[in-house]
Structure formats: C-alpha cells, structure tokens
C-alpha atoms as a PDB file:
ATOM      1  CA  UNK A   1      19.806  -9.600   1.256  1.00  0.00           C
ATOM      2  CA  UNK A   2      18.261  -8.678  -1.524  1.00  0.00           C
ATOM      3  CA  UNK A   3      19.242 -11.437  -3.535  1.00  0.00           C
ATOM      4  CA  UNK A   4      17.764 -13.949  -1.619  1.00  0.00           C
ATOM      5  CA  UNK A   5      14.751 -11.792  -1.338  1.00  0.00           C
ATOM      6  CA  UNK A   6      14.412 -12.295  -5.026  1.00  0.00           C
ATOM      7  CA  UNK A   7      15.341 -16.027  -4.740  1.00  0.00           C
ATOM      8  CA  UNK A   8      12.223 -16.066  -2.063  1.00  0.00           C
ATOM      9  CA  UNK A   9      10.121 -13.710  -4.586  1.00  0.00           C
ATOM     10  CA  UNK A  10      10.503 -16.380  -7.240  1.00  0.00           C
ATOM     11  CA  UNK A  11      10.232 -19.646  -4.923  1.00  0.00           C
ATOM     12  CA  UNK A  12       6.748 -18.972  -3.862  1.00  0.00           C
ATOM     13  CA  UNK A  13       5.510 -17.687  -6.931  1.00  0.00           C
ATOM     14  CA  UNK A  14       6.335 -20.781  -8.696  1.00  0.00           C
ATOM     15  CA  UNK A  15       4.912 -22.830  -5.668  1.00  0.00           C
ATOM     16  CA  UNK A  16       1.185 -20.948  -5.423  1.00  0.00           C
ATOM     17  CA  UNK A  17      -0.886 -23.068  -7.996  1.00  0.00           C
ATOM     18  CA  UNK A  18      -2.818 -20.743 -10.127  1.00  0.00           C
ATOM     19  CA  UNK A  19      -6.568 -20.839 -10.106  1.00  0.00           C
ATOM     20  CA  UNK A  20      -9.608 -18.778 -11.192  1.00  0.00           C
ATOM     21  CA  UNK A  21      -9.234 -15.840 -11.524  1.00  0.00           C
ATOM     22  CA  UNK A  22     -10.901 -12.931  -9.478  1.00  0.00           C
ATOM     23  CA  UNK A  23     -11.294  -9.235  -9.504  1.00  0.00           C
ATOM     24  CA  UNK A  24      -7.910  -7.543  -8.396  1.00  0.00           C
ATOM     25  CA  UNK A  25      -6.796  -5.842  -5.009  1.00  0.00           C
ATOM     26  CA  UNK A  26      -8.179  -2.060  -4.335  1.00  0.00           C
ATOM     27  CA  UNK A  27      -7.669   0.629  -2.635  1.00  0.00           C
ATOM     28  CA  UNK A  28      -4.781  -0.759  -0.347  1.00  0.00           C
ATOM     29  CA  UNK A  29      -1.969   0.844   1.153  1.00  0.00           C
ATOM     30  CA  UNK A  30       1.090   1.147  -0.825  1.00  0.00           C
ATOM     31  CA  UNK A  31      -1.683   0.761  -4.244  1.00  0.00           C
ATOM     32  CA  UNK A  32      -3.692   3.500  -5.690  1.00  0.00           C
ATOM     33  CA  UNK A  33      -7.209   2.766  -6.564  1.00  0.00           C
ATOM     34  CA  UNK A  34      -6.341  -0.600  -8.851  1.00  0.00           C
ATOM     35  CA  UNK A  35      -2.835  -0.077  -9.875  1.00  0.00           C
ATOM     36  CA  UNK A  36      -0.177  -1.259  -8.164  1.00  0.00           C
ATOM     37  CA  UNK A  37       2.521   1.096  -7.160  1.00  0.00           C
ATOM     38  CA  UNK A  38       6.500   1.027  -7.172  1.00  0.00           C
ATOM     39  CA  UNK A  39       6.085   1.334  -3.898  1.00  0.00           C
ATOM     40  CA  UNK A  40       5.772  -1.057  -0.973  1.00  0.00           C
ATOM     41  CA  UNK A  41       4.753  -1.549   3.115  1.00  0.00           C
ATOM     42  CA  UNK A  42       7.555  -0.876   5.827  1.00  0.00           C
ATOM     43  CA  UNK A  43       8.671  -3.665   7.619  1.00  0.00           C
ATOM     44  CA  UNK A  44       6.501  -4.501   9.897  1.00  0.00           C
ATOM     45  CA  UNK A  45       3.662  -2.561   8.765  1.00  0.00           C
ATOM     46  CA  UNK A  46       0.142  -4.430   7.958  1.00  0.00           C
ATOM     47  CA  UNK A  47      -3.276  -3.307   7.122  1.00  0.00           C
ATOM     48  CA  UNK A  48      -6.446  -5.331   8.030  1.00  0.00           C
ATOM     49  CA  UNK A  49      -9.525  -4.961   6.571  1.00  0.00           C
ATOM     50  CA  UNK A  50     -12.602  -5.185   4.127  1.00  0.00           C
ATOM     51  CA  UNK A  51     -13.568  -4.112   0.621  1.00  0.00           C
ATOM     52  CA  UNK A  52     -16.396  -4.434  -1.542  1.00  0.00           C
ATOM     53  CA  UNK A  53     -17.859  -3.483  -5.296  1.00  0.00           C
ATOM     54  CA  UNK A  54     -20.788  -3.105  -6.461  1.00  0.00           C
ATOM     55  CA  UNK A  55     -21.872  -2.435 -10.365  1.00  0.00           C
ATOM     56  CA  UNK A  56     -24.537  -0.171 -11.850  1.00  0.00           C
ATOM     57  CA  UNK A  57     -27.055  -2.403 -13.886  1.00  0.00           C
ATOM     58  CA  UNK A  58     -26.942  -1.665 -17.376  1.00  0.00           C
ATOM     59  CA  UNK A  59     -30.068  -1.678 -17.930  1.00  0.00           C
ATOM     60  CA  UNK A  60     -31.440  -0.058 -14.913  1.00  0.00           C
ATOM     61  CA  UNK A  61     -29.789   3.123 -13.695  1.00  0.00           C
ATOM     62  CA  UNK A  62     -32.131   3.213 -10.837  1.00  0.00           C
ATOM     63  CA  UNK A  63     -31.056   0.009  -9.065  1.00  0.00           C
ATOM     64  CA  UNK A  64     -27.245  -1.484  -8.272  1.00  0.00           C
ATOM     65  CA  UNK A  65     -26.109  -4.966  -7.646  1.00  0.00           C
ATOM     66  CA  UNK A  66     -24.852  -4.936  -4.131  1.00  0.00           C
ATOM     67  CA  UNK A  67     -21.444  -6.282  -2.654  1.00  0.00           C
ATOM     68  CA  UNK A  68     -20.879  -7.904  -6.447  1.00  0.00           C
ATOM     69  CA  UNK A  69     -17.575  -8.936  -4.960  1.00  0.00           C
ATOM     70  CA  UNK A  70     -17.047  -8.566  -0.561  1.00  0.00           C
ATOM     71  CA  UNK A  71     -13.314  -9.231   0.434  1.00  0.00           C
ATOM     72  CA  UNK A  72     -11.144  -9.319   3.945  1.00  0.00           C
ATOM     73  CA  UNK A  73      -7.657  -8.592   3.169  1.00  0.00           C
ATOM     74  CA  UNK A  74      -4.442  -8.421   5.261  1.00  0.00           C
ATOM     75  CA  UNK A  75      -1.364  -6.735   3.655  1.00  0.00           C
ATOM     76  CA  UNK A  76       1.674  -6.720   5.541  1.00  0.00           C
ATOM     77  CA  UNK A  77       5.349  -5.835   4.738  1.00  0.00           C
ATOM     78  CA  UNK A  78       8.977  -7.467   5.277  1.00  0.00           C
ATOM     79  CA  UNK A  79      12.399  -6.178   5.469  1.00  0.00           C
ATOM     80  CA  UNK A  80      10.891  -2.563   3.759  1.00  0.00           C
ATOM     81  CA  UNK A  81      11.900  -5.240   0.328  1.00  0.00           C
ATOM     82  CA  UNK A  82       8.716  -7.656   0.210  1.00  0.00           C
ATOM     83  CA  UNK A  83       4.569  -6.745   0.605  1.00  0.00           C
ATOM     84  CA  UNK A  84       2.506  -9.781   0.778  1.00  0.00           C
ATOM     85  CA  UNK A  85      -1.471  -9.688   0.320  1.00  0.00           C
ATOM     86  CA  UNK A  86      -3.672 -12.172   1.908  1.00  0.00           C
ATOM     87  CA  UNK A  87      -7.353 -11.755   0.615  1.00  0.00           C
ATOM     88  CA  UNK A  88     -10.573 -13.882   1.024  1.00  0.00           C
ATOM     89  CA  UNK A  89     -13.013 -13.022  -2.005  1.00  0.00           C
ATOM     90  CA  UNK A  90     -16.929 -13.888  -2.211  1.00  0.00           C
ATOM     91  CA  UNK A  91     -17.282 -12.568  -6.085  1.00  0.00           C
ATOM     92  CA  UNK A  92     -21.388 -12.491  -6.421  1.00  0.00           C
ATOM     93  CA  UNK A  93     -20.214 -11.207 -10.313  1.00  0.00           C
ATOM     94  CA  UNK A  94     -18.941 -14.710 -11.441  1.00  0.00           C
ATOM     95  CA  UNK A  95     -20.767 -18.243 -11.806  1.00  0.00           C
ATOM     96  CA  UNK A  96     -22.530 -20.305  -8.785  1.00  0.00           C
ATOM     97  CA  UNK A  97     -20.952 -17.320  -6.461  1.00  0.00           C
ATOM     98  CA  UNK A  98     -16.927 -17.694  -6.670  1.00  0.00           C
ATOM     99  CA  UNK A  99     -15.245 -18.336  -3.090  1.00  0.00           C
ATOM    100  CA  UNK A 100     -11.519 -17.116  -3.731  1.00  0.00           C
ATOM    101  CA  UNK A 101      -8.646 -17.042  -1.345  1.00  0.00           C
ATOM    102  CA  UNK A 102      -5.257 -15.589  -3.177  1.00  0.00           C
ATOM    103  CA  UNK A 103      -2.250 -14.115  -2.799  1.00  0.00           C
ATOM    104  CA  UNK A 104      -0.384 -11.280  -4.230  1.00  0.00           C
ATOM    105  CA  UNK A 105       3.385 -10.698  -4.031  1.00  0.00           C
ATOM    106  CA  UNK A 106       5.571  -7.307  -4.530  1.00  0.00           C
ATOM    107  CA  UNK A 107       9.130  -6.786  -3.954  1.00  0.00           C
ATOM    108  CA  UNK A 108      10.726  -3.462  -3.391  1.00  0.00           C
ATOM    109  CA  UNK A 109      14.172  -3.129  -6.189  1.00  0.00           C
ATOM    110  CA  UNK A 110      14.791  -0.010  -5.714  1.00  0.00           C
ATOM    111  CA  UNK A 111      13.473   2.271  -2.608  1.00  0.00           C
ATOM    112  CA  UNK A 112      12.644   5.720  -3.981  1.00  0.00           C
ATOM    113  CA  UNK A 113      15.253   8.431  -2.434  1.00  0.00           C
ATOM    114  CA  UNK A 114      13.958  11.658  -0.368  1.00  0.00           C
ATOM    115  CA  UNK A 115      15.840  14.352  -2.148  1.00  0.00           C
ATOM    116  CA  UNK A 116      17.335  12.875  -5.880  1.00  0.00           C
ATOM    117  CA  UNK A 117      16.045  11.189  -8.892  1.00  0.00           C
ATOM    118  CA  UNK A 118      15.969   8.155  -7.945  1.00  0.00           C
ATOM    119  CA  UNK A 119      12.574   6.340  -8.519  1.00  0.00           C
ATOM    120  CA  UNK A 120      11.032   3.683  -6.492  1.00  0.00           C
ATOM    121  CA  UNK A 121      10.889   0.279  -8.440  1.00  0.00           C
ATOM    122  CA  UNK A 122       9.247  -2.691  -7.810  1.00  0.00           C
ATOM    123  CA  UNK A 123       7.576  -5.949  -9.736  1.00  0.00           C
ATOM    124  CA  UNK A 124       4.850  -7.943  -8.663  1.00  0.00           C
ATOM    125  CA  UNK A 125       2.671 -10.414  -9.590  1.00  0.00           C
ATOM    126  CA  UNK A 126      -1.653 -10.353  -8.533  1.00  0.00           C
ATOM    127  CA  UNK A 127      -4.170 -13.299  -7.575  1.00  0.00           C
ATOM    128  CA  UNK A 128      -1.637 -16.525  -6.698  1.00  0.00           C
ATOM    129  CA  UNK A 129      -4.137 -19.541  -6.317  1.00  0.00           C
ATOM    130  CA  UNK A 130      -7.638 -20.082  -5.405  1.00  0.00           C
ATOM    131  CA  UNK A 131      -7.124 -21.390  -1.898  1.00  0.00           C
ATOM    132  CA  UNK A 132      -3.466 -20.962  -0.399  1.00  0.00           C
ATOM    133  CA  UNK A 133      -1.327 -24.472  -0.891  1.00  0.00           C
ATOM    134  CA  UNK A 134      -3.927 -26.618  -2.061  1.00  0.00           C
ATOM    135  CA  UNK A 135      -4.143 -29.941  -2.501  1.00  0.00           C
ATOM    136  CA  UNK A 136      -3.389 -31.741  -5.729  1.00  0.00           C
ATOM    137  CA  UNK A 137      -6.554 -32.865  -6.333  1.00  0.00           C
ATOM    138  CA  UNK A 138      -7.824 -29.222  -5.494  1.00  0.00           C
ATOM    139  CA  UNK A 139      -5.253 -27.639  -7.708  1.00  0.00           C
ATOM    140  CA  UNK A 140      -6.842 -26.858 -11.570  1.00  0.00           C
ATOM    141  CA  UNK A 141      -5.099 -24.483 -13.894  1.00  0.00           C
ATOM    142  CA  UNK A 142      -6.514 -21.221 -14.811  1.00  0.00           C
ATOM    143  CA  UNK A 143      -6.095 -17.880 -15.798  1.00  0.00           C
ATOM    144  CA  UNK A 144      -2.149 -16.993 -15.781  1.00  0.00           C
ATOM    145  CA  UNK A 145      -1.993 -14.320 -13.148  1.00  0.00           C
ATOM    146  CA  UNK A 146      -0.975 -10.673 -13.756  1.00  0.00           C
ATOM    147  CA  UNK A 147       2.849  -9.647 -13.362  1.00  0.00           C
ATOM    148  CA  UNK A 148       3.429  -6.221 -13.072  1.00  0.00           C
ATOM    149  CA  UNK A 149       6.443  -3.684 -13.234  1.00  0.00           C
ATOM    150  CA  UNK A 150       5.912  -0.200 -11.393  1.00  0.00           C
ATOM    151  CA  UNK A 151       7.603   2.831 -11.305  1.00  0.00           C
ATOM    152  CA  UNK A 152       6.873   5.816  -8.726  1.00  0.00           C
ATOM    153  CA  UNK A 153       8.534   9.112  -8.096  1.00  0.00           C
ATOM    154  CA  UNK A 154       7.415  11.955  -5.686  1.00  0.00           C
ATOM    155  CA  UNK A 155       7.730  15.800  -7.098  1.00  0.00           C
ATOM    156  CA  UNK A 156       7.317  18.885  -5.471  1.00  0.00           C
ATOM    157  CA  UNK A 157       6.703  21.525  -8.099  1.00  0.00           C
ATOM    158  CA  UNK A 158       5.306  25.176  -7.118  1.00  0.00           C
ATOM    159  CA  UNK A 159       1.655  25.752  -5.796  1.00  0.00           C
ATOM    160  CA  UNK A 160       0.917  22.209  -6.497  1.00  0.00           C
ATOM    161  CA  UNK A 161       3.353  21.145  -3.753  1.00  0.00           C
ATOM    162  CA  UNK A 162       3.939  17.145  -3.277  1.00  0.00           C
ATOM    163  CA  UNK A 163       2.231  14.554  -5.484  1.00  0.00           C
ATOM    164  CA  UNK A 164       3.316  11.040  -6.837  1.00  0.00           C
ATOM    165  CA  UNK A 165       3.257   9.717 -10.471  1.00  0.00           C
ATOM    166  CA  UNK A 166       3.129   6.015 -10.943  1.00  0.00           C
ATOM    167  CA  UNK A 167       3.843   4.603 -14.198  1.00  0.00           C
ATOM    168  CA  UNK A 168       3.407   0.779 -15.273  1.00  0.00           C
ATOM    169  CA  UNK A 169       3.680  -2.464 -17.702  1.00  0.00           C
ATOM    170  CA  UNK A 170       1.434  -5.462 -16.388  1.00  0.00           C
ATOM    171  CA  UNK A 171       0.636  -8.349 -18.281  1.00  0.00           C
ATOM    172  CA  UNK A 172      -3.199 -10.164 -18.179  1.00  0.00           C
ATOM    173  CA  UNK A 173      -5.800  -7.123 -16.736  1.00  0.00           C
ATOM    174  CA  UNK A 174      -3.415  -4.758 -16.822  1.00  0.00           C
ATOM    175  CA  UNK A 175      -3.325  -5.885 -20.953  1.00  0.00           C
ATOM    176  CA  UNK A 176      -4.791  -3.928 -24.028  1.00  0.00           C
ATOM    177  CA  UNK A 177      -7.378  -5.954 -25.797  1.00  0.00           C
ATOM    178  CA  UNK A 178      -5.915  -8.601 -27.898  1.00  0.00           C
ATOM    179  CA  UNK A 179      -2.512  -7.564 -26.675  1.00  0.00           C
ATOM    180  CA  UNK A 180       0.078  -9.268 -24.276  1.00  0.00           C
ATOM    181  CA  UNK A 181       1.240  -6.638 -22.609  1.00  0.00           C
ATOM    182  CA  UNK A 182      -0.074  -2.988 -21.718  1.00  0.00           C
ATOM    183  CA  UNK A 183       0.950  -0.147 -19.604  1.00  0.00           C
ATOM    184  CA  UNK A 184      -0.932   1.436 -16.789  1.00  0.00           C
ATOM    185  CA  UNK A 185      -0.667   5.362 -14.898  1.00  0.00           C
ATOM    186  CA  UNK A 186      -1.417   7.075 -11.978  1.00  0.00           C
ATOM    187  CA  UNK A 187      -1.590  10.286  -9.850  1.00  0.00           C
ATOM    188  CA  UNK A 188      -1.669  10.336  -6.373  1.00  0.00           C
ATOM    189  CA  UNK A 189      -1.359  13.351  -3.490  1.00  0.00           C
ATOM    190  CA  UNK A 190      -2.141  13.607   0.008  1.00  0.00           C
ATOM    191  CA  UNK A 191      -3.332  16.406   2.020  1.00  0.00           C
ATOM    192  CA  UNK A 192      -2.586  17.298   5.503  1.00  0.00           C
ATOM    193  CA  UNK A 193      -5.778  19.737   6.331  1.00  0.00           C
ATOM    194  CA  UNK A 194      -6.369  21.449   9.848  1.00  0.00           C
ATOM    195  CA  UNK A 195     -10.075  20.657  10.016  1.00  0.00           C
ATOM    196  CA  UNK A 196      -9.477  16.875  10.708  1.00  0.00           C
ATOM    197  CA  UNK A 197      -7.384  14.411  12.434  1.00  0.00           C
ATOM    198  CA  UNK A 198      -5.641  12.671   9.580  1.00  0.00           C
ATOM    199  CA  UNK A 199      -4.539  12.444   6.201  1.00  0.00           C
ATOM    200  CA  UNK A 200      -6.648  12.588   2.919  1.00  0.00           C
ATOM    201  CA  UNK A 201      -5.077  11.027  -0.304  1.00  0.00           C
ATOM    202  CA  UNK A 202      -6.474  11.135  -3.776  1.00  0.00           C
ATOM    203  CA  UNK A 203      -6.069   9.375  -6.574  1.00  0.00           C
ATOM    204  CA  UNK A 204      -6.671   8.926  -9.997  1.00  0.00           C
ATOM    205  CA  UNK A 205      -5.667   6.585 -12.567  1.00  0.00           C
ATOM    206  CA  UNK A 206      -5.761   4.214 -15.903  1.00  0.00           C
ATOM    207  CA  UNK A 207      -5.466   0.858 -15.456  1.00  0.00           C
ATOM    208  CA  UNK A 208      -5.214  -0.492 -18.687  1.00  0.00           C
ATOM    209  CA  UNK A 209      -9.258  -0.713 -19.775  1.00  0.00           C
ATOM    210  CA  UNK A 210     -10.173   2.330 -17.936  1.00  0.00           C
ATOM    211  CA  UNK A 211      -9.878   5.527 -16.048  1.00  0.00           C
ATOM    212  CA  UNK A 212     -10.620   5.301 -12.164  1.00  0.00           C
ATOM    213  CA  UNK A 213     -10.449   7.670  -9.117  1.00  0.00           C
ATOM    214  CA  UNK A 214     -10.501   7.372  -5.564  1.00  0.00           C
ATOM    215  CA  UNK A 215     -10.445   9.165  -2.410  1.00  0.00           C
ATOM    216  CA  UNK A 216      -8.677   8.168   1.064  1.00  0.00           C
ATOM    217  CA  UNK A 217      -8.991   9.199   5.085  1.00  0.00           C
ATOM    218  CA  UNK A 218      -6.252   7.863   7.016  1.00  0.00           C
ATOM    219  CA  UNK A 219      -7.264   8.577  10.730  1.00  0.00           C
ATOM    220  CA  UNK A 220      -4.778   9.240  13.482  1.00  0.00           C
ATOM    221  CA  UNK A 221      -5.688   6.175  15.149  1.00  0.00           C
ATOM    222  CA  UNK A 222      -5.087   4.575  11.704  1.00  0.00           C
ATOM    223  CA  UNK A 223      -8.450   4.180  10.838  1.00  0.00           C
ATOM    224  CA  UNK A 224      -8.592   3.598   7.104  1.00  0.00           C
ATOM    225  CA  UNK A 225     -12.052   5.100   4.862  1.00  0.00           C
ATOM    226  CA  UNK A 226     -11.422   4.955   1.362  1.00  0.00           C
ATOM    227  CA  UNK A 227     -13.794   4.713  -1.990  1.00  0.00           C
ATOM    228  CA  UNK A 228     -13.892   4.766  -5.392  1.00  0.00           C
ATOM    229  CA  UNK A 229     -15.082   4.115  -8.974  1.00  0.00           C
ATOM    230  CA  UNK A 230     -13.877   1.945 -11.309  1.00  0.00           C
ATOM    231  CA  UNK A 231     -13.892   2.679 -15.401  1.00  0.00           C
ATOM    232  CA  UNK A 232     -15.424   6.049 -15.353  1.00  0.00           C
ATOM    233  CA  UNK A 233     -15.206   6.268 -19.603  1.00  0.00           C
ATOM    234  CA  UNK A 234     -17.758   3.425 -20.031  1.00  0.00           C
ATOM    235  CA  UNK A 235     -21.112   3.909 -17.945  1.00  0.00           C
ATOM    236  CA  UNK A 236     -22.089   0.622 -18.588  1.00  0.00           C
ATOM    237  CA  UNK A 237     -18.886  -1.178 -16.558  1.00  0.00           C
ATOM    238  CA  UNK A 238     -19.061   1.985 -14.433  1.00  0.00           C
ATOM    239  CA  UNK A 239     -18.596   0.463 -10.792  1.00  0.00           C
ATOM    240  CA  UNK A 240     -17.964   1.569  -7.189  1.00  0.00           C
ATOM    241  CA  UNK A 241     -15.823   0.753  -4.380  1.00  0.00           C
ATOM    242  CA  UNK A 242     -15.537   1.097  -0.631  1.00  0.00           C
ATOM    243  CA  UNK A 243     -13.201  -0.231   2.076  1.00  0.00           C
ATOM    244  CA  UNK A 244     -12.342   0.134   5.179  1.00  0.00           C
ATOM    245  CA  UNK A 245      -9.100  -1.298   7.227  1.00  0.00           C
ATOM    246  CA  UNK A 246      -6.736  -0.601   9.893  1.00  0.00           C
ATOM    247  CA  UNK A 247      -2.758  -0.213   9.825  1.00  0.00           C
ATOM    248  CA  UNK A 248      -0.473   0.103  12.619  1.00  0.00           C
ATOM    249  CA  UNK A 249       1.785   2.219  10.884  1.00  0.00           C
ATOM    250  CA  UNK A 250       0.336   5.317  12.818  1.00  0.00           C
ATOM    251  CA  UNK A 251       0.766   3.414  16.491  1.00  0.00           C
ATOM    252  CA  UNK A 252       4.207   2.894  15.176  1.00  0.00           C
ATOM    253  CA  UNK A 253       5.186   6.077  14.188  1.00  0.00           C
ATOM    254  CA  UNK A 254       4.091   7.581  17.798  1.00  0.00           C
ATOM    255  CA  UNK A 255       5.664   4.432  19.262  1.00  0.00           C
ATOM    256  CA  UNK A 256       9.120   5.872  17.465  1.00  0.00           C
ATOM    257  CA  UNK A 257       8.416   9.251  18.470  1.00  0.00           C
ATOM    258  CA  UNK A 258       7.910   8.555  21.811  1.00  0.00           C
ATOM    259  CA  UNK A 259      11.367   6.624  22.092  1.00  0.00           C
ATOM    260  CA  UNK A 260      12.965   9.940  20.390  1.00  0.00           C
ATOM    261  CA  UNK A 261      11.032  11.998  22.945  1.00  0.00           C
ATOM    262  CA  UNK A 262      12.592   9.989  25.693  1.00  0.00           C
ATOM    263  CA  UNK A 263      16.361   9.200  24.110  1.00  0.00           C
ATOM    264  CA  UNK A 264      15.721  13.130  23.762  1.00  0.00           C
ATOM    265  CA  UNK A 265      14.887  14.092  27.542  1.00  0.00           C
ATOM    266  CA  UNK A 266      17.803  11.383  28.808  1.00  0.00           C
ATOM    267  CA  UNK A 267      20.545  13.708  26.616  1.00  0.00           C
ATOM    268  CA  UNK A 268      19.357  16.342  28.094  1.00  0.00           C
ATOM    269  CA  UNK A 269      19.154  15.157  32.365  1.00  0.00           C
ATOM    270  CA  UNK A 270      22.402  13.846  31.182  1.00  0.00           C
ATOM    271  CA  UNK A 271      23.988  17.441  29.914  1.00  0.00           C
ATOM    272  CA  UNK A 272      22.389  19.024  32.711  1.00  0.00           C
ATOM    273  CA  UNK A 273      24.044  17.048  34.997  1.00  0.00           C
ATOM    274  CA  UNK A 274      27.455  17.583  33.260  1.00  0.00           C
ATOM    275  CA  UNK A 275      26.970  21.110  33.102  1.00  0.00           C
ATOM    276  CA  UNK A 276      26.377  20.914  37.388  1.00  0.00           C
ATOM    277  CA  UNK A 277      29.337  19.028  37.758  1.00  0.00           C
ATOM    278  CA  UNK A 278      31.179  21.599  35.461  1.00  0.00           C
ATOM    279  CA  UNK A 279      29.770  24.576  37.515  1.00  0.00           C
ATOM    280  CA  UNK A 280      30.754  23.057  40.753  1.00  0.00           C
ATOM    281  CA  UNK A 281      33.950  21.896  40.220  1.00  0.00           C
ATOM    282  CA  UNK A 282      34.844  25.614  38.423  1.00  0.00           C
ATOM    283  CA  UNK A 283      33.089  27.212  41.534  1.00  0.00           C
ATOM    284  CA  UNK A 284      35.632  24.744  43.781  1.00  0.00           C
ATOM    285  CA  UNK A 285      38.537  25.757  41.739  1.00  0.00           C
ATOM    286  CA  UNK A 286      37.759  29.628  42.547  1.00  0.00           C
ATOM    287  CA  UNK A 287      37.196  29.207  46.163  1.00  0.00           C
ATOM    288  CA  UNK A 288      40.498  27.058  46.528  1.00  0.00           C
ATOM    289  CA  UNK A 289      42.641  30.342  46.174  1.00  0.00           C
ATOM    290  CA  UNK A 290      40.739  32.305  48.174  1.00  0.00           C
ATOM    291  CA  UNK A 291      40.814  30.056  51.412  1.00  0.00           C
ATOM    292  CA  UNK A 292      44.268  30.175  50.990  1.00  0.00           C
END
C-alpha cells in the first residue's frame, strides 16, 4: 500500500504544472502556523475553510493593508498515508492582484507511535500549479515549488506535560538566503481547559526567514478559530493571520464513540442474558432433586 501511495505521491506531482508562486498554507490542521508538520489528516478527515493576511505598512504603523492575501482552503486526508490541500488564493500583495488556485501534497512514511521513539515522518511538496490541470496554452513555468521533509515527535516530560517538536529541511521558502536548502522548527501543545468547550493549541515556530507564533480553538462542534503572526524578528515584514474552518474529525470521533457505547451496551444485554439463563438452569438443577 504504501508503495503505490508513493508511486501516486510522485505521479501527480510530476503532472501539476508549476506556476506563480503564492504565499504558503497557514494555520491548517496537521501544520503549525507555516511549517509543515511530520504529521498528516486521518482518513477521511477534511477541514473547510478561510484564511487571510494582512501586513503592517512600513512606513505607517498606524494603518494595515487589509486581506493582503484572502484564501478558501479544503484539506482532506486518505488512507491516514496521503493529505491533499485544495486552496483558492486572491494575493492583493503581488502584481495586477494574483488569482491562484494550487495544490499541496504530503504523504505520511512513518506514523508516529503512542508509547516509543518512533517519530512521525513525512515529505511534501507546497503550491502545485496556478489553476488545477490547466491547459497547455495556460500552463507557464515558474517558481519551482517547495519540497519539504518533516519530522515530529510528542514528549511528555514533568510539569510541562505533552507537547510536540517538529523539526524540518524544505527547499525554496523554507531556504536560507542564497542557499538551496534550509531547515525549519517548531513547538506545538494543546490544552484541554475546564472553562471552555474545546481544545486550545499553541504554537510557535521558525520557518526558515523568521520566527512566528500562533494560537488555536478547536470547538466541540469542530469549529476552528485560529491566528497568528508571521516574522516577529523583523517589524517591517511583521504580518498577521486569521482563519477560520471546520473539520469533521470531532462529529467523527462521537460518531465512533457512540458505536463503542452501543457495541458496549449489546455485550452487556447479551451477558445479562447469559447470566439468566445460567441462574435458571442452576435453580432447575436444584429443584430437580428435591421433587424427587
């Protein structure tokens, strides 16, 4: 399975045509704030929804440049191996208003274990094409897009508990200047507090030209609030994010423990009967002497 996963992986990477490029995917689900994760979605697991960025002026700390770059996204996962990342861009922060549709691809190589060293691994590679399959005539070479390879482990260390470290070499943003290659790091840890109805994750990372940090509500209903700032170490790239999506991975999760619930109550009408039927036929077997 996994080799023809791979096989697929490579098949449709080669097929997207590359275009212009665009600003990367943020804050999505199995990402941290702009980092990429060695991580992926469950099978069967999307999220739907909307981001946007907007950038301090240099010049003028007073004012911002609104939705610099709006985006509707859906992320969805297959066979708990491959994400895929569907995203339709209006970048105000490039020439004559840049209209992007991409793609970004991730497959899973090795799923991180519960209890064990055992890392999660995966490689990826951000912003395939400018509009999905296009035509020849459409198709015009740009930027080469960014391949990634990420590495993520959970630890549970005293008072600090649970968090995540993500570790990374990308090629193209994820680059030093004037370099090929460069490497990229995160932190990420969720918290489970009493006072709401939902999850809160933060994060905070370097993605290669800067440090960024972020901060996520994941409602029970799956409701998804998140935002952020990009390259806090330079005020004059300093920029923020926002997004908000949806996943069913909630509505699944209380699908599955519903079915346990009920597998659950059927064992148990089931022993209860057997334990009747044991009763009776003991209190039969004790009566039998007795009548006689």
């Amino acid at each position: 399975m996994l080799r023809h996963l791979i096989s697929l992986f490579l098949v449709v990477s080669v097929a997207i045509v590359i275009s212009n490029p665009v600003r990367s995917e943020v804050l999505t689900g199995s990402g941290l704030v702009d980092v990429p994760t060695g991580r992926v979605l469950q099978h069967g697991i999307f999220e739907a929804g909307t981001y946007l960025g907007f950038q301090q002026a240099a010049t003028d700390r007073s004012s911002a440049n609104l939705a610099d770059a709006v985006a509707v996204r859906l992320d969805f996962g297959l066979f708990d191996r491959l994400e895929i990342g569907l995203t339709h861009l209006w970048d105000e922060g490039e020439p004559d208003s840049t209209v992007a549709r991409t793609a970004n691809l991730k497959l899973l190589l090795l799923k991180e274990s519960e209890a064990g060293v055992v890392p999660g691994v995966a490689i990826g590679v951000e912003k395939l094409g400018n509009t999905i399959f296009p035509s020849d005539s459409e198709a015009e070479i740009g930027e080469i897009p960014s391949a990634f390879f990420a590495v993520s482990k959970t630890f549970n260390l005293p008072r600090v508990h649970l968090f995540s470290l993500h570790v990374g070499v990308g090629t193209q943003r994820f680059a030093f200047e004037g370099q090929p290659i460069g490497v990229f790091a995160g932190l990420s840890k969720a918290f489970h507090p009493a006072f709401v109805r939902g999850d809160i994750a933060m994060r905070l990372e370097f993605d290669g030209s800067g440090v960024n940090a972020g901060l996520q509500y994941v409602a029970s209903s799956g409701l998804q609030v998140a935002l952020g700032a990009e390259t806090l170490n330079n005020p004059d790239e300093f920029r923020y994010l926002a997004a908000v999506s949806w996943t069913n991975e909630q509505m699944l999760e209380q699908i599955d423990e519903t079915k346990r619930l009920i597998r659950r109550a059927t064992e148990l009408v089931v022993e209860t009967k057997r334990a009747i039927s044991e009763k009776n036929a003991t209190d039969k077997a004790t009566e039998s002497p007795s009548s006689q």
